[in-house]
C-alpha atoms as a PDB file:
ATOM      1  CA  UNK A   1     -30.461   6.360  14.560  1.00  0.00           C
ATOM      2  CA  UNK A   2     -29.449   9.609  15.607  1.00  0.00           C
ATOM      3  CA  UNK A   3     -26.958  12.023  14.669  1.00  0.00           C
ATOM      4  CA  UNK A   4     -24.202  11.024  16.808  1.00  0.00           C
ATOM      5  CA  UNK A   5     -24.382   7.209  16.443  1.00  0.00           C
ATOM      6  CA  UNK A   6     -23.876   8.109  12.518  1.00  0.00           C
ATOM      7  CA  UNK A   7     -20.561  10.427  12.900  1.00  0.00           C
ATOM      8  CA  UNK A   8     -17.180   8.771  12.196  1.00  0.00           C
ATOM      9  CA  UNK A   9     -15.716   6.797  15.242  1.00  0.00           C
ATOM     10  CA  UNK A  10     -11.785   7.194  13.129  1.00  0.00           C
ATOM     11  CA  UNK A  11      -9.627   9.400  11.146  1.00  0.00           C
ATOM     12  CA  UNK A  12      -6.914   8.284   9.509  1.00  0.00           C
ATOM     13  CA  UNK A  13      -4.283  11.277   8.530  1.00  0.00           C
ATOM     14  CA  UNK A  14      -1.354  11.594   6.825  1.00  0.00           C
ATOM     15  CA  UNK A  15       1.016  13.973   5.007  1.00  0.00           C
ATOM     16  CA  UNK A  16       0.459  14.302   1.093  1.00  0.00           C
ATOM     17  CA  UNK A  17       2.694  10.812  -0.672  1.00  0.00           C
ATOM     18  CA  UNK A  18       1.994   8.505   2.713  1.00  0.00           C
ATOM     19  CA  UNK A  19      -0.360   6.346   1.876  1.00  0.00           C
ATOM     20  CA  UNK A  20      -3.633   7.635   2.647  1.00  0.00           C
ATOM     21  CA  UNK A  21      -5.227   7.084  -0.714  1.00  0.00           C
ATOM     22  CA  UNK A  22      -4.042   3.559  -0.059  1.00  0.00           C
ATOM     23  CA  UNK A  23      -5.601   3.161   2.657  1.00  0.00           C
ATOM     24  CA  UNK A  24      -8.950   4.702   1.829  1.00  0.00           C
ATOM     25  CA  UNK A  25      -8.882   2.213  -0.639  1.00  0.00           C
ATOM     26  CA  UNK A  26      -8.675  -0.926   1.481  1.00  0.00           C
ATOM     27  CA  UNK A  27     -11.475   0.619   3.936  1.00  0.00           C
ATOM     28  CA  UNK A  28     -13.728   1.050   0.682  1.00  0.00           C
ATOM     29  CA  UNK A  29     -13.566  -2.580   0.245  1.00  0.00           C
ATOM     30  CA  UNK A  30     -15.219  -4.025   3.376  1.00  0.00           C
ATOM     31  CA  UNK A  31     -19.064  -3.743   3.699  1.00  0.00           C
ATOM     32  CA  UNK A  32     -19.285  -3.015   7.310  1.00  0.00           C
ATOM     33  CA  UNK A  33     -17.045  -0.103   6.929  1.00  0.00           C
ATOM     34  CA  UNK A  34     -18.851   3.755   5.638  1.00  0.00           C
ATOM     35  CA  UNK A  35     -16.387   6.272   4.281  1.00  0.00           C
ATOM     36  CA  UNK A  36     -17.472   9.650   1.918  1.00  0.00           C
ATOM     37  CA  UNK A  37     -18.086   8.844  -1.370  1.00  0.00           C
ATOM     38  CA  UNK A  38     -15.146  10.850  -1.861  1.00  0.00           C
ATOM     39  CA  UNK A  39     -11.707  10.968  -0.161  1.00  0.00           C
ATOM     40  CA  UNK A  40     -10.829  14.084   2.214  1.00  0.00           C
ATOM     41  CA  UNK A  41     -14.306  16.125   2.889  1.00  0.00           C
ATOM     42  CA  UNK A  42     -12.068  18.923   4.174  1.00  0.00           C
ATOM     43  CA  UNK A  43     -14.995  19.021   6.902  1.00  0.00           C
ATOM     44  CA  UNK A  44     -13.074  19.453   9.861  1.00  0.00           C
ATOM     45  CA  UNK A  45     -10.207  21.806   7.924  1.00  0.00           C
ATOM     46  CA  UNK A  46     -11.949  24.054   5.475  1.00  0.00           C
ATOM     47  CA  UNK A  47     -15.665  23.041   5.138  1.00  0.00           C
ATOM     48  CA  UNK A  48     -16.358  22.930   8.577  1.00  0.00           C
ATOM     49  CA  UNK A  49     -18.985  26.260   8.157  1.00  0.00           C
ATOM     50  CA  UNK A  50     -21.403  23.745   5.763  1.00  0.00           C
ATOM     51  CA  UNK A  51     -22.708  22.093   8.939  1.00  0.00           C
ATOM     52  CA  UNK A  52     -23.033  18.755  10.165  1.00  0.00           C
ATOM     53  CA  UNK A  53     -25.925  17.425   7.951  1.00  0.00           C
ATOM     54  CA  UNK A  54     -23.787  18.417   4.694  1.00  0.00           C
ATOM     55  CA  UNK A  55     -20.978  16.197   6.504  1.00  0.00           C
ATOM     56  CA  UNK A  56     -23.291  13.130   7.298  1.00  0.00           C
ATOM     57  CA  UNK A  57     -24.719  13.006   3.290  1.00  0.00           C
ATOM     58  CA  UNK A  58     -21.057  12.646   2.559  1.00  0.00           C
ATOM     59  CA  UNK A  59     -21.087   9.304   3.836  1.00  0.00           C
ATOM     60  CA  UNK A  60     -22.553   6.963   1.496  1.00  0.00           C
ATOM     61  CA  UNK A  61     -23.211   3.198   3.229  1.00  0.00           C
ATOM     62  CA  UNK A  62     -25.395   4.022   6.189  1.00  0.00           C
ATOM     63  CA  UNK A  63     -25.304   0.089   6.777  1.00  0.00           C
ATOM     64  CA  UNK A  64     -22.518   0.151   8.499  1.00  0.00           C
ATOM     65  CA  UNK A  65     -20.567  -1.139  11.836  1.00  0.00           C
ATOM     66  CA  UNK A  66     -17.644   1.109  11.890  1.00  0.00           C
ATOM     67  CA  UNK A  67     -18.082   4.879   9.891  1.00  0.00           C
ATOM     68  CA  UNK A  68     -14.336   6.930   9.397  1.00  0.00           C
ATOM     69  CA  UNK A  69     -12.964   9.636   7.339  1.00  0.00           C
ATOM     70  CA  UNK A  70      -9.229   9.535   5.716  1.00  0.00           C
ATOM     71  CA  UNK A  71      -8.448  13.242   4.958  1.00  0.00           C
ATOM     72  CA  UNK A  72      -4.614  14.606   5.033  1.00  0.00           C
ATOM     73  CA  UNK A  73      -6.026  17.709   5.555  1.00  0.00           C
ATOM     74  CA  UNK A  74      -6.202  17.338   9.358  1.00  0.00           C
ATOM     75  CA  UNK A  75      -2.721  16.788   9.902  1.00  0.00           C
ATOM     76  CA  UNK A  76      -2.442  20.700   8.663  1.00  0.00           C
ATOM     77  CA  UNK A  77      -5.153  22.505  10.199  1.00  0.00           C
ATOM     78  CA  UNK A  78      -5.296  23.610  13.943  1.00  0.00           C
ATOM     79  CA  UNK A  79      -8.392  24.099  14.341  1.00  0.00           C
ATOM     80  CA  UNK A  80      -9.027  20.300  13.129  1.00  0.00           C
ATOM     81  CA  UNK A  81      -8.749  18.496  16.228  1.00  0.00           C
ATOM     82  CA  UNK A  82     -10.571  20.992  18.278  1.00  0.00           C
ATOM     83  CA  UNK A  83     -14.023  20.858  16.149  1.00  0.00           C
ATOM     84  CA  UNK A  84     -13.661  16.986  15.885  1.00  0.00           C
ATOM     85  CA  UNK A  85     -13.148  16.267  19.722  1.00  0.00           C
ATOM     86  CA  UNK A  86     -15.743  19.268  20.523  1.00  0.00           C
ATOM     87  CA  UNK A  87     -18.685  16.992  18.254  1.00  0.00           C
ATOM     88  CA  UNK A  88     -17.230  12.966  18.688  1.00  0.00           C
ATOM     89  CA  UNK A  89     -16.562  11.484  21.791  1.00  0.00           C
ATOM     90  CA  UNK A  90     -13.766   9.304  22.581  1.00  0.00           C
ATOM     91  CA  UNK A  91     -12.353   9.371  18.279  1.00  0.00           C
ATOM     92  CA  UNK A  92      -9.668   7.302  17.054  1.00  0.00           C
ATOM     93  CA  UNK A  93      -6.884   9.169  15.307  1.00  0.00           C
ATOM     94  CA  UNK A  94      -4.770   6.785  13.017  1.00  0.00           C
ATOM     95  CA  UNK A  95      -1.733   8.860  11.721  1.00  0.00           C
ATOM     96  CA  UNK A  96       0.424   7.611   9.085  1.00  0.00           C
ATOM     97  CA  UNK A  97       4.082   9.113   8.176  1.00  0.00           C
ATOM     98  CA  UNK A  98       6.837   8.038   5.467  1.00  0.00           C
ATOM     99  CA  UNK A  99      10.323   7.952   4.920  1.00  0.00           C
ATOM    100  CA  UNK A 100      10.884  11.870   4.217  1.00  0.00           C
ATOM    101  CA  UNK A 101      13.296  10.835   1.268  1.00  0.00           C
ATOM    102  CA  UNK A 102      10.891   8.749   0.007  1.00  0.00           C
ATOM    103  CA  UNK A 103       7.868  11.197   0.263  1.00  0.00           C
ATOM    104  CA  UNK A 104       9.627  14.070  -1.118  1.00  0.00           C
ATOM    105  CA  UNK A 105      10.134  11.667  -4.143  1.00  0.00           C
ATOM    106  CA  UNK A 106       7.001  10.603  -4.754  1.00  0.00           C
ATOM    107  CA  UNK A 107       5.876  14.160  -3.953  1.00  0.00           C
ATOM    108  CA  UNK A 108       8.487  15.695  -7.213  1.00  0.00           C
ATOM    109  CA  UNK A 109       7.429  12.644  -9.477  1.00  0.00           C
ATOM    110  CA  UNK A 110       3.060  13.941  -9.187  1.00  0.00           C
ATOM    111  CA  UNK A 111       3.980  17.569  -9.322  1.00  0.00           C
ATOM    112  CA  UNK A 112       6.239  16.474 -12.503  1.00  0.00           C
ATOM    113  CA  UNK A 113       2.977  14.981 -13.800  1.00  0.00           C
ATOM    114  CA  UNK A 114       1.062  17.356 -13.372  1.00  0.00           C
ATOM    115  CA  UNK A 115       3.135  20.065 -14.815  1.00  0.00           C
ATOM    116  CA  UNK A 116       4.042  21.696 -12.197  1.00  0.00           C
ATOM    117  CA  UNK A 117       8.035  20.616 -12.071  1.00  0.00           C
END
């Protein structure tokens, strides 16, 4: 297998409260999908200067069918899309919004946690 046929073929993106977590989740759960071992690799936003093999050892089922990434970060950085379409052909962007109201909630309620509010 070469290098290409083991990048991700979908991103799923999001805004900080949407759901993403969620959703890395769900795609965690099914054996034929390969995700990092960790949510949001920042590879495409801010640790895009590590270099491709650091990205790939991210991933941690190389038994897969399908391989993504679910990382908010994209949805902020411009130079994001630009590196991803310049390295994977043909990708599959899956972005995922949520009632501002309801974000901006949920957003105050972790920050409150946290200790931040």
């Amino acid at each position: 297998m070469n290098k290409k046929d083991l990048l991700p073929s979908f991103f799923v993106v999001g805004a900080q409260k949407c759901g993403t977590t969620t959703i890395h989740n769900w795609l965690r759960q099914h054996k034929e999908v390969s995700l990092p071992t960790y949510k949001e690799t920042h590879y495409f936003s801010e640790n895009y200067n590590n270099g491709i093999n650091w990205y790939l050892n991210q991933f941690e089922n190389n038994n897969f069918k399908i391989r993504g990434e679910v990382d908010p970060s994209l949805l902020y950085c411009p130079e994001s899309p630009k590196r991803i379409f310049k390295i994977i052909k043909n990708p599959k962007i899956i972005i995922i919004f949520r009632k501002p109201i309801d974000r901006a909630y949920s957003n105050y309620l972790m920050s409150k946690y946290r200790g931040y509010e």
